[in-house]
N, C-alpha and C. Protein backbone atom coordinates (compact mmCIF):
# COMPACT_ATOMS: atom_id res chain seq x y z
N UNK A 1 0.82 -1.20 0.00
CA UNK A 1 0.00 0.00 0.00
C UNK A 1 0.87 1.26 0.00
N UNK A 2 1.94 1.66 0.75
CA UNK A 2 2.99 2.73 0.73
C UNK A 2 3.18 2.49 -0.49
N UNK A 3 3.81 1.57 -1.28
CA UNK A 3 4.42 1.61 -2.63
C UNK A 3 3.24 2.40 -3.69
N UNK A 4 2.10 1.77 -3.94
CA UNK A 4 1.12 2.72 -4.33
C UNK A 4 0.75 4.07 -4.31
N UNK A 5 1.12 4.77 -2.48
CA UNK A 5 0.56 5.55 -2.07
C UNK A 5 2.11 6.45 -2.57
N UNK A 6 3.00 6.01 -2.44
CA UNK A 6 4.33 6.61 -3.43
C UNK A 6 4.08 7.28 -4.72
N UNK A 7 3.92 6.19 -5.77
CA UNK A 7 3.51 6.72 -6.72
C UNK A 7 2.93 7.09 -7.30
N UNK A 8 1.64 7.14 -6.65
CA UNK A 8 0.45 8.43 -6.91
C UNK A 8 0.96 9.39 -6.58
N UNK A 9 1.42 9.60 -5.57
CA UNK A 9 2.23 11.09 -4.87
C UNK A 9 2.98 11.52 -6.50
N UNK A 10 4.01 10.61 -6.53
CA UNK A 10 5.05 11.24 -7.27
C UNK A 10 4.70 11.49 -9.06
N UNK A 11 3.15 10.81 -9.15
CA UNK A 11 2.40 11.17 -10.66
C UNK A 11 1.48 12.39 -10.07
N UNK A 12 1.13 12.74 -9.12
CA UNK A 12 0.58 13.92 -8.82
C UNK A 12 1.30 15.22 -8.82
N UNK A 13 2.51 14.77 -8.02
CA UNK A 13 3.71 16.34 -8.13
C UNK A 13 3.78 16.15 -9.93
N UNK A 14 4.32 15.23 -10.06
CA UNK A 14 5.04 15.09 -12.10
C UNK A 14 3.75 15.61 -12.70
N UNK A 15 2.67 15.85 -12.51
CA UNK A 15 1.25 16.45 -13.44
C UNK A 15 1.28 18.06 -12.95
N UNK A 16 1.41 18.18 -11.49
CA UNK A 16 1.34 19.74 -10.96
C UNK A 16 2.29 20.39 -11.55
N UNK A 17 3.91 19.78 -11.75
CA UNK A 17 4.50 20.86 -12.35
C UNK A 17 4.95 20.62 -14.01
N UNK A 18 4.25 19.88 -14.14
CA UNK A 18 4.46 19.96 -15.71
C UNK A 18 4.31 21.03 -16.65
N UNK A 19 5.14 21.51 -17.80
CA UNK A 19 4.74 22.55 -18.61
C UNK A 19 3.79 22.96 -19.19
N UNK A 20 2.74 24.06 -18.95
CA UNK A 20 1.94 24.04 -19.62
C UNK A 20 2.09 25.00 -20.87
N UNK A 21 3.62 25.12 -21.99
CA UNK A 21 3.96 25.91 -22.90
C UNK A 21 4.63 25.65 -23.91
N UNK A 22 5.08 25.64 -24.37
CA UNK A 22 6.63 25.57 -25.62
C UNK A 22 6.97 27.02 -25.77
N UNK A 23 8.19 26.87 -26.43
CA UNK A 23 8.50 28.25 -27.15
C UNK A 23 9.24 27.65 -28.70
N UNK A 24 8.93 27.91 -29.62
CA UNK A 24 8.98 27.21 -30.97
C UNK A 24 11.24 27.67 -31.01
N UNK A 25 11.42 28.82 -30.56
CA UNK A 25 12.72 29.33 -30.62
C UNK A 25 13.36 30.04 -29.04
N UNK A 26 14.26 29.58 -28.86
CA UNK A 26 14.89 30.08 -27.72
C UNK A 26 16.20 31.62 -28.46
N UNK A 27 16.80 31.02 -29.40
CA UNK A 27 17.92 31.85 -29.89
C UNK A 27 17.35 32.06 -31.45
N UNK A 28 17.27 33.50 -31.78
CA UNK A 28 16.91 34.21 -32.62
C UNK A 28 18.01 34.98 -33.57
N UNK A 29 18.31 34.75 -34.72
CA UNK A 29 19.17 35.79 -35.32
C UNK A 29 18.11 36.37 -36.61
N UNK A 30 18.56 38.22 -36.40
CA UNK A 30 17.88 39.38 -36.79
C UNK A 30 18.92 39.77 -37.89
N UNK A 31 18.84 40.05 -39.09
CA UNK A 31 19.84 41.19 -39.27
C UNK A 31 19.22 41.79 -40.53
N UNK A 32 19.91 42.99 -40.98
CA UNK A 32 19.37 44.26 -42.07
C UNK A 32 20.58 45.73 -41.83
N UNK A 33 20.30 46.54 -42.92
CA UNK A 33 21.21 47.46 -43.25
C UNK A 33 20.83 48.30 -41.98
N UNK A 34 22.19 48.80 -42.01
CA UNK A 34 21.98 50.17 -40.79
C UNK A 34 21.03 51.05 -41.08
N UNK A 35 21.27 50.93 -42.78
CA UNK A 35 20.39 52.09 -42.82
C UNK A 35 18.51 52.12 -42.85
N UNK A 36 18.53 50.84 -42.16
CA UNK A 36 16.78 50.57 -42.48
C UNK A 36 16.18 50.89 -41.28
N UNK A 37 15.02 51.28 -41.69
CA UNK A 37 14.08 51.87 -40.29
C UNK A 37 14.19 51.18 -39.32
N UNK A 38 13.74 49.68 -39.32
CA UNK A 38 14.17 48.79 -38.35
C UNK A 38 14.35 47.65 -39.05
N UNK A 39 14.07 46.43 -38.34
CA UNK A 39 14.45 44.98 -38.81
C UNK A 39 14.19 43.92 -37.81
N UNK A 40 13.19 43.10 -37.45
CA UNK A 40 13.25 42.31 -37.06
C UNK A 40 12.93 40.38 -37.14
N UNK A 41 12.76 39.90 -35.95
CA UNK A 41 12.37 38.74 -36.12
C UNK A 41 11.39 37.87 -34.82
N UNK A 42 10.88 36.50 -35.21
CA UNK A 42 10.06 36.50 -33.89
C UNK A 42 10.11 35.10 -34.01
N UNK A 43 9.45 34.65 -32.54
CA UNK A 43 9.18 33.14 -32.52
C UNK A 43 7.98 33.20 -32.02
N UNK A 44 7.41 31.90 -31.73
CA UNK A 44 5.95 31.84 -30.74
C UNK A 44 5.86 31.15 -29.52
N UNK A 45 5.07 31.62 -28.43
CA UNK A 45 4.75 30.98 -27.28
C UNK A 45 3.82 30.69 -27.54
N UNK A 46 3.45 29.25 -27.05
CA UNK A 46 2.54 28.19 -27.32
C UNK A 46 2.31 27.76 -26.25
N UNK A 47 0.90 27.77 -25.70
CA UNK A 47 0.16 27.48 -24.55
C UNK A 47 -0.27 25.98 -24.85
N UNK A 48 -0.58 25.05 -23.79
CA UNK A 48 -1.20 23.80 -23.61
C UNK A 48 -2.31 24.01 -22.27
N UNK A 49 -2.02 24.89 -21.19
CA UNK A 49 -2.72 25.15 -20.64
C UNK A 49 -3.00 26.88 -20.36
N UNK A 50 -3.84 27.58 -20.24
CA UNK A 50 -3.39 29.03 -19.90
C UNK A 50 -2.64 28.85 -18.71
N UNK A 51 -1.90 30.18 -18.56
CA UNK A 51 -0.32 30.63 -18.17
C UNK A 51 -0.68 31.82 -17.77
N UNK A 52 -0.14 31.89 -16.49
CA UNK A 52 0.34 33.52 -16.17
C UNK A 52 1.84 33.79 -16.68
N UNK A 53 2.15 34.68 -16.88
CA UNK A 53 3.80 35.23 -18.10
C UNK A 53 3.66 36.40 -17.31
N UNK A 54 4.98 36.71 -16.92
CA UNK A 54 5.37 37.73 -16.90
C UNK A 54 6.79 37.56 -17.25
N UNK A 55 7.70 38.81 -18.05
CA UNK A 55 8.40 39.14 -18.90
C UNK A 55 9.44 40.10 -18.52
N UNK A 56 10.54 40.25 -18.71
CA UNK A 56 11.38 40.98 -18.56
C UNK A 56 12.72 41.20 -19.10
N UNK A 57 13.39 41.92 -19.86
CA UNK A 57 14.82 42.03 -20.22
C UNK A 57 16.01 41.94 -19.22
N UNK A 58 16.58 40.84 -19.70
CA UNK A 58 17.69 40.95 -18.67
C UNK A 58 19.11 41.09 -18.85
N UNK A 59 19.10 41.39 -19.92
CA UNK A 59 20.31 42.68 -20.44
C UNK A 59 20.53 42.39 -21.81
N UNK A 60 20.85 43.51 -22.14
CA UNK A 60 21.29 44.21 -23.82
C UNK A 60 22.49 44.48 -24.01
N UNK A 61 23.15 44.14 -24.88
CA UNK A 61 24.72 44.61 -25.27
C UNK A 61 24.48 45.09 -27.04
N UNK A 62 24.18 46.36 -27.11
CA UNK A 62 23.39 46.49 -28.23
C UNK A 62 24.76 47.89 -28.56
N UNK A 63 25.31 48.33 -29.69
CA UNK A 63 25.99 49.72 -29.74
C UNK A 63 25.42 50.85 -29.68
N UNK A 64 26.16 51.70 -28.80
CA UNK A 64 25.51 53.23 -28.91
C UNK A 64 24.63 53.59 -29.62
N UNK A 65 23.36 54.34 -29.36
CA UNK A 65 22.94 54.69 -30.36
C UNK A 65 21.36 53.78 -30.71
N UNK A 66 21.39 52.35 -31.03
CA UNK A 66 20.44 51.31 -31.16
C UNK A 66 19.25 51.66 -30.23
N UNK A 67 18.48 51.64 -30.92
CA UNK A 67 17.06 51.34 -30.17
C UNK A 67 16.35 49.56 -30.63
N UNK A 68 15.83 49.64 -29.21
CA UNK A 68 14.96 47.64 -29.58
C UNK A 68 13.54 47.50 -28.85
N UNK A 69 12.65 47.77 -29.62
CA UNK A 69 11.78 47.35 -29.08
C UNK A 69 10.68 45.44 -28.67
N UNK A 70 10.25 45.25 -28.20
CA UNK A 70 9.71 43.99 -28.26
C UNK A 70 8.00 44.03 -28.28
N UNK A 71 7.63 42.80 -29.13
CA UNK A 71 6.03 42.43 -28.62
C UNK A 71 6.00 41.10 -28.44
N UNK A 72 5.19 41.29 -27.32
CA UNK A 72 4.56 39.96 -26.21
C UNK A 72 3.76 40.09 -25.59
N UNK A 73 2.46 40.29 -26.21
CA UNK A 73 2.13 39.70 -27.12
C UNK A 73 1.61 41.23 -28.34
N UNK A 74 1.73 42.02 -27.36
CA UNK A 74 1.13 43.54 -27.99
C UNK A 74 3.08 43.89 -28.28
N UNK A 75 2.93 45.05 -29.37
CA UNK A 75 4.08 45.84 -29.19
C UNK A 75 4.36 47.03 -28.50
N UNK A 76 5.43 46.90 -27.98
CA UNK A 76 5.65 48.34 -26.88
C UNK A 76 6.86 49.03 -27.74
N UNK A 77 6.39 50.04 -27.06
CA UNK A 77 7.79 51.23 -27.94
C UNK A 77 9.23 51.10 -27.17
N UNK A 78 10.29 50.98 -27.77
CA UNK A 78 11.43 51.38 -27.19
C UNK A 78 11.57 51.85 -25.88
N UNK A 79 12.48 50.93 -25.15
CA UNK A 79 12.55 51.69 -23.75
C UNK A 79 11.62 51.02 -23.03
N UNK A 80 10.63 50.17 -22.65
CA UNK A 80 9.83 49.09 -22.28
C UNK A 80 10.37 47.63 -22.08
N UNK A 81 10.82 47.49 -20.79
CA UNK A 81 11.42 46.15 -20.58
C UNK A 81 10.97 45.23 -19.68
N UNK A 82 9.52 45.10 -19.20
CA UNK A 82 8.97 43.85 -18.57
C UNK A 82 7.31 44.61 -18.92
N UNK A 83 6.89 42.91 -18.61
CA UNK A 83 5.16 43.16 -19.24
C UNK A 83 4.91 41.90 -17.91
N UNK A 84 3.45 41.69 -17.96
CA UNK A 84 2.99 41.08 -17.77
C UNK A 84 1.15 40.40 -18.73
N UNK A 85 1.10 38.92 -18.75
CA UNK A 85 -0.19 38.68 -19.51
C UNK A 85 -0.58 37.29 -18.81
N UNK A 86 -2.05 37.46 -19.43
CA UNK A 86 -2.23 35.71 -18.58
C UNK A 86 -3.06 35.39 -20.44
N UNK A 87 -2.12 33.99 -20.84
CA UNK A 87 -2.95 33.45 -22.11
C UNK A 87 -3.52 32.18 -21.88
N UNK A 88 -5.14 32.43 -23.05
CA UNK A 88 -5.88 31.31 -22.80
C UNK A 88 -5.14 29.50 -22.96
N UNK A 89 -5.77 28.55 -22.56
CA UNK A 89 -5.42 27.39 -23.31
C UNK A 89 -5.18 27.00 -24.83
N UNK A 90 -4.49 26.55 -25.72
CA UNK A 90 -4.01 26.73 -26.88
C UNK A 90 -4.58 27.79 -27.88
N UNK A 91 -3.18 28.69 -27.08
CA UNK A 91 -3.01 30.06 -27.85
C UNK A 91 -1.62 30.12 -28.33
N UNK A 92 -1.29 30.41 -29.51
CA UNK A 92 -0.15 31.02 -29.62
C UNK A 92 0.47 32.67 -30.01
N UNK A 93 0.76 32.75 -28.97
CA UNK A 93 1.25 34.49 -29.01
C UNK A 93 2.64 34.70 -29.68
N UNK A 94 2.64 35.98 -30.25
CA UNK A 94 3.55 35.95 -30.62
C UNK A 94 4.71 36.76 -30.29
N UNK A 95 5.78 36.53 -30.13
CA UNK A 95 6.81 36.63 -29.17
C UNK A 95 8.08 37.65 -30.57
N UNK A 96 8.38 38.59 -30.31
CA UNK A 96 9.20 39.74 -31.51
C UNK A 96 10.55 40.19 -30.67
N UNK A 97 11.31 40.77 -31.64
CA UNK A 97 12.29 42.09 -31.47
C UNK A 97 12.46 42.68 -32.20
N UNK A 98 12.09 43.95 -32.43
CA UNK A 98 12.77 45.01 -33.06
C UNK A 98 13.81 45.51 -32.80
N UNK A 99 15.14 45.77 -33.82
CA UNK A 99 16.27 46.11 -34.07
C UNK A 99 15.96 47.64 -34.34
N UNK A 100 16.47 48.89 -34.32
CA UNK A 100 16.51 50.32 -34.46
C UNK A 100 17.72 50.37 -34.73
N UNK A 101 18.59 50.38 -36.02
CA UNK A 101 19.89 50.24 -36.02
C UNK A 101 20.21 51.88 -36.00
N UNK A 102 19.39 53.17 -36.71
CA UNK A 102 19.87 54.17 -36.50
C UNK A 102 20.99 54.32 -37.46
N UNK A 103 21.30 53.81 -38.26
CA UNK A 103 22.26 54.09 -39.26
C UNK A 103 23.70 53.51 -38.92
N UNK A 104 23.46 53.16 -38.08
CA UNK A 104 24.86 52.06 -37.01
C UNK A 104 25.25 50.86 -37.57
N UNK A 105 26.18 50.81 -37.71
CA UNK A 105 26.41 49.31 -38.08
C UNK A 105 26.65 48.61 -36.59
N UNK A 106 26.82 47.14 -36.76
CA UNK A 106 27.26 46.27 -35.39
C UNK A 106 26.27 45.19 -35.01
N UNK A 107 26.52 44.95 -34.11
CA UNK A 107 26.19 43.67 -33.41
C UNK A 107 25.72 43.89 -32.37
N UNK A 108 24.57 42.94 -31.84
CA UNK A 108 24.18 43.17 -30.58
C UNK A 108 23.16 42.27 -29.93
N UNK A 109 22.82 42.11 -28.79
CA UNK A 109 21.94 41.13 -28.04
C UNK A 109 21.12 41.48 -27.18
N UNK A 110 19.68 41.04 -27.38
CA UNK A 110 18.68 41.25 -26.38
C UNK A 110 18.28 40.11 -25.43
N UNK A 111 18.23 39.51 -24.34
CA UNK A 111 17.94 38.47 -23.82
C UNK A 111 16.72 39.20 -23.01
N UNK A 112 15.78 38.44 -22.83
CA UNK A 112 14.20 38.21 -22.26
C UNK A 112 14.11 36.88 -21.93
N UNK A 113 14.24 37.31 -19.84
CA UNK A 113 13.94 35.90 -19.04
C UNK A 113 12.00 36.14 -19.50
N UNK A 114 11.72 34.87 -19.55
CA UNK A 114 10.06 34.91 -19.64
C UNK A 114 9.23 33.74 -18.17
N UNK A 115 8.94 34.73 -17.03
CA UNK A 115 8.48 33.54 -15.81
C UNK A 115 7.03 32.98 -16.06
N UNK A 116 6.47 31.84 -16.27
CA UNK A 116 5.71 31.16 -16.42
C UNK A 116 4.80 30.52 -15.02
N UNK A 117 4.02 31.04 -14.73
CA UNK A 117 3.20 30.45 -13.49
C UNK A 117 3.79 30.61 -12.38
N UNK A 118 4.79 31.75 -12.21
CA UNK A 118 5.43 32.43 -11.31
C UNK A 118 6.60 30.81 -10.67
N UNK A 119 6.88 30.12 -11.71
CA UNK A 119 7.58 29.12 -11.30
C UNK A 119 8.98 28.75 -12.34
N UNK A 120 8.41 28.69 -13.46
CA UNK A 120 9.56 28.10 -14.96
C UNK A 120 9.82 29.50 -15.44
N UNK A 121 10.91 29.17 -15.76
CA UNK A 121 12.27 30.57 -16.43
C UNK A 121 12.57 29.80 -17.74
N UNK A 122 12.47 31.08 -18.92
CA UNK A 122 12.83 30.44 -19.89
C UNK A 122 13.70 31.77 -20.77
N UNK A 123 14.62 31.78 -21.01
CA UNK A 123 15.32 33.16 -21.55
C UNK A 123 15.44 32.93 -23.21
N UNK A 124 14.90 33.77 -23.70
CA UNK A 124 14.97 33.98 -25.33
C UNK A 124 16.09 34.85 -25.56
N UNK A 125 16.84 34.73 -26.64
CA UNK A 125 17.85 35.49 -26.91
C UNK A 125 18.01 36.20 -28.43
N UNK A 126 17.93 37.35 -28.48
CA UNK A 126 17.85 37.85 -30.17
C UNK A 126 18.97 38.66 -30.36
N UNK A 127 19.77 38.04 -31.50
CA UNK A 127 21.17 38.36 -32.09
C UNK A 127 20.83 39.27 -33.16
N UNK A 128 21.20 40.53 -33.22
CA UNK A 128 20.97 41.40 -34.47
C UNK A 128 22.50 42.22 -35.00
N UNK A 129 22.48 42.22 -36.51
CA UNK A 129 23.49 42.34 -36.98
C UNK A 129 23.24 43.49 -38.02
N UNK A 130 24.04 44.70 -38.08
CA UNK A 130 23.40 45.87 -38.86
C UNK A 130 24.46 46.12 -39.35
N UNK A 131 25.05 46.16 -40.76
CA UNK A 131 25.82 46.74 -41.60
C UNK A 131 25.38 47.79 -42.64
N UNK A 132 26.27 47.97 -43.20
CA UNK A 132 26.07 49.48 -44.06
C UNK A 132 25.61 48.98 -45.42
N UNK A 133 25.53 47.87 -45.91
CA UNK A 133 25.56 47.34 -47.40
C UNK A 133 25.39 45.81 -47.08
N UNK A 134 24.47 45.16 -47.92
CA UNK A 134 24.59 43.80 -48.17
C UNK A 134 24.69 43.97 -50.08
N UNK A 135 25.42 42.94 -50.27
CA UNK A 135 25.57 42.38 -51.69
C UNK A 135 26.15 41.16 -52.00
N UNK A 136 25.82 40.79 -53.20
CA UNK A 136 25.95 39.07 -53.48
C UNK A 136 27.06 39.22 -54.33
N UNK A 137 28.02 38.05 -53.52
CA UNK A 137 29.64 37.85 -54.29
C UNK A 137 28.75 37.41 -55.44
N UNK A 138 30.20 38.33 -56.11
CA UNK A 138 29.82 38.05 -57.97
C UNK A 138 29.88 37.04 -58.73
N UNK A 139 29.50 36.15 -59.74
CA UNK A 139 29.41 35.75 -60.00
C UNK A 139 29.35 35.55 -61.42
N UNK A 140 30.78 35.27 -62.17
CA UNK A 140 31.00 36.07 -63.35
C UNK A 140 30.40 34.66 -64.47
N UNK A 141 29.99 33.61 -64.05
CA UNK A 141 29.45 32.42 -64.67
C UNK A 141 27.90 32.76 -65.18
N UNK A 142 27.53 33.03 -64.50
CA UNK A 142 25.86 33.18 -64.37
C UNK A 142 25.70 34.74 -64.55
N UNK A 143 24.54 34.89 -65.73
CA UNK A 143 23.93 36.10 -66.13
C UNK A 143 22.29 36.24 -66.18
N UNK A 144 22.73 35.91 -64.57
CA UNK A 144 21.10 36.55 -64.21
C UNK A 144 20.33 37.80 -64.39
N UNK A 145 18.68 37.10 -64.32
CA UNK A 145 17.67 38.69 -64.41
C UNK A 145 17.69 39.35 -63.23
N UNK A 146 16.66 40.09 -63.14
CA UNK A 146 16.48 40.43 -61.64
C UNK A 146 15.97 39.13 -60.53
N UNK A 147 16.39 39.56 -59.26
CA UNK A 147 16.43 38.60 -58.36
C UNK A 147 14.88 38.18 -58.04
N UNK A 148 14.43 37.09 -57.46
CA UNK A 148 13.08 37.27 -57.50
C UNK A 148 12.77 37.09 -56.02
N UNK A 149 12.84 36.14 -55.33
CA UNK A 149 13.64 35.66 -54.05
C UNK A 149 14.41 34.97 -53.88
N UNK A 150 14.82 35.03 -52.50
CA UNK A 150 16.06 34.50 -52.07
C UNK A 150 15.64 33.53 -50.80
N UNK A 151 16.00 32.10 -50.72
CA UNK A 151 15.93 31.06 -49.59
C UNK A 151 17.05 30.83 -48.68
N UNK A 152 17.06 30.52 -47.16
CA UNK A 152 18.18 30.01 -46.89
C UNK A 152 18.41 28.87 -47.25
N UNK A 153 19.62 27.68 -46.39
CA UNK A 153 19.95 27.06 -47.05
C UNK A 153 19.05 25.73 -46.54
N UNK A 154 17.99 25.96 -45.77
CA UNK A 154 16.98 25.13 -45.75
C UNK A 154 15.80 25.24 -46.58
N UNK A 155 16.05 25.98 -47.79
CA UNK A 155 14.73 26.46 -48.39
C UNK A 155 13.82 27.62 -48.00
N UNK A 156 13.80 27.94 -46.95
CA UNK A 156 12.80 29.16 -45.92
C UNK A 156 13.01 30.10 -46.90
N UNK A 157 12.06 30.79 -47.46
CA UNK A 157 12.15 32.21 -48.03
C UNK A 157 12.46 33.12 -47.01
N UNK A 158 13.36 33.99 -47.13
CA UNK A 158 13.93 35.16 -46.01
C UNK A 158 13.43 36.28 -46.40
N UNK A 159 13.51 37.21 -45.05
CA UNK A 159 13.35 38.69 -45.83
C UNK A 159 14.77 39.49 -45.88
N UNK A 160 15.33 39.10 -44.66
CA UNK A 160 16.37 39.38 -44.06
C UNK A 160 17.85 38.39 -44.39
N UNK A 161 18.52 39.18 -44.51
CA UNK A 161 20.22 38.06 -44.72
C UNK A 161 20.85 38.33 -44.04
N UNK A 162 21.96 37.11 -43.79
CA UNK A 162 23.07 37.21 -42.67
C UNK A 162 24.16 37.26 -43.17
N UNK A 163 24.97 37.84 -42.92
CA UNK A 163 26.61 38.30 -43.91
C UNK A 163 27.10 36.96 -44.03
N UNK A 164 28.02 36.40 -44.37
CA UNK A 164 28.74 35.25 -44.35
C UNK A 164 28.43 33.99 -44.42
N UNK A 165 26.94 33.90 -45.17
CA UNK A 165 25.86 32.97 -45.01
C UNK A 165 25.78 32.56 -46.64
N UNK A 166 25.36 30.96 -46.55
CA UNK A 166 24.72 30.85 -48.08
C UNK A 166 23.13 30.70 -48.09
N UNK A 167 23.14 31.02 -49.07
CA UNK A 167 21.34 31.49 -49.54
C UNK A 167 21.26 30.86 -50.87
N UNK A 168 20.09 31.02 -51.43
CA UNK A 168 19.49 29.89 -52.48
C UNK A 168 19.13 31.28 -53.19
N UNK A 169 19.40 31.65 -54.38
CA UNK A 169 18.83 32.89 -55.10
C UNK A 169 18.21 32.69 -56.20
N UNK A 170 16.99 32.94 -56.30
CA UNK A 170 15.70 32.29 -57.59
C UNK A 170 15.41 34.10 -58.13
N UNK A 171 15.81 33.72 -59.85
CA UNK A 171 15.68 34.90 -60.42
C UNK A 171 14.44 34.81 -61.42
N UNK A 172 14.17 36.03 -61.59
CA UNK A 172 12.75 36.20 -62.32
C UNK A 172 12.87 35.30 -64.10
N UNK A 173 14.06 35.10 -64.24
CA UNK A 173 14.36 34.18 -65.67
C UNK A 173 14.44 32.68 -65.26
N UNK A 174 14.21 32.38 -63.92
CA UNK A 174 13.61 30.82 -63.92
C UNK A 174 15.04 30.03 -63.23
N UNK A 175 16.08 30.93 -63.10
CA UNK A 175 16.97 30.00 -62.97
C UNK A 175 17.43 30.42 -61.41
N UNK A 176 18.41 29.52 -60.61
CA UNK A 176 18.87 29.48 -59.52
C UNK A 176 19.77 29.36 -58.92
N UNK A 177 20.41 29.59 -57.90
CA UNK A 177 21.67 29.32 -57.77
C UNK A 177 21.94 29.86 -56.49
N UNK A 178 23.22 28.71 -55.82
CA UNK A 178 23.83 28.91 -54.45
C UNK A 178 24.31 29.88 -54.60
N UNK A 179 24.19 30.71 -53.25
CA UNK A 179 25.68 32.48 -53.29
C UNK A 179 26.23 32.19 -51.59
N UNK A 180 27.01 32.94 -51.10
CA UNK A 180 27.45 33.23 -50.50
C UNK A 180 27.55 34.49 -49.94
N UNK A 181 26.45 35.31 -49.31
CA UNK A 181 26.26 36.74 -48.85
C UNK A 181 27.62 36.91 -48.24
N UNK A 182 28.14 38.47 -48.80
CA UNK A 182 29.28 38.90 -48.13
C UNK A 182 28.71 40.27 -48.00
N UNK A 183 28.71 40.88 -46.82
CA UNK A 183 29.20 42.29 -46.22
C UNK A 183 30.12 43.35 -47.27
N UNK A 184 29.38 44.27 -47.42
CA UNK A 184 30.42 45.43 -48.27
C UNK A 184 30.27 46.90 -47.13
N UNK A 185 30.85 47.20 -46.33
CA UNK A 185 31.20 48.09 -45.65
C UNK A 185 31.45 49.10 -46.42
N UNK A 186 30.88 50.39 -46.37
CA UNK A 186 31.46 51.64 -47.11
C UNK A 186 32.37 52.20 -45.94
């Protein structure tokens, strides 16, 4: 009877604190020209049961200058670094960062601990990368049209590119081809 009365106990605690969430992405990479208004990217929080969330930044290493805003699930303006929300049972909210590069080039990081039922910690992290110029090493083989889109190298249509990265480039004349994004710094 103890042996029983054991492991009901210990399937009762294992059900009380079980997750009631996902997060589809923990580590996020952002990037776009300095010179663009902003630039970002997002993942989703995914409920199994409703959740109390509350939210907070727990530090930025972003360059002079950068502004970042976030939405979770609403967007807040720049300068806004903890929220609080309670979401229904399978909901998925959606979880952002905005980059403000300001004409800056560089690198930088936003981390957001996210507390879940005032118990589970889960920290998201968004990597953003702002240069002065993107352009595609040349390619003196291929005499492409205009570009039509561009995939990473899993296929995903992007909006955004990462310097030093290969991408899949589909041109409006039907044809395609691997590149290698390189950084042109003025």
């Amino acid at each position: 009877m103890k042996i029983i009365t054991f492991i009901l106990t210990l399937f009762i605690v294992q059900i009380s604190i079980a997750q009631s969430y996902t997060i589809d992405e923990l580590y996020i990479e952002l990037s776009g020209n300095a010179t663009d208004d902003n630039f970002s990217n997002n993942t989703y929080f995914n409920t199994l049961d409703s959740c109390s969330v509350s939210w907070q930044i727990i530090s930025d290493s972003i360059p002079d200058g950068w502004l970042y805003s976030v939405c979770f699930p609403n967007c807040y303006v720049p300068g806004v670094t903890s929220g609080t929300s309670t979401f229904p049972t399978n909901s998925q909210q959606y979880l952002n960062c905005h980059i403000y590069p300001n004409s800056i080039p560089g690198e930088g990081t936003v981390k957001m601990e996210i507390t879940t039922n005032n118990s589970l910690k889960d920290t998201v992290t968004w990597t953003g990368t702002s240069i002065n110029n993107l352009s595609i090493a040349p390619n003196v083989k291929a005499s492409p049209s205009k570009i039509k889109n561009i995939y990473n190298i899993e296929g995903k249509k992007v909006k955004t590119i990462l310097p030093n990265q290969v991408f899949i480039i589909e041109y409006e004349n039907g044809k395609t081809e691997k590149r290698l994004m390189h950084p042109q710094l003025y």
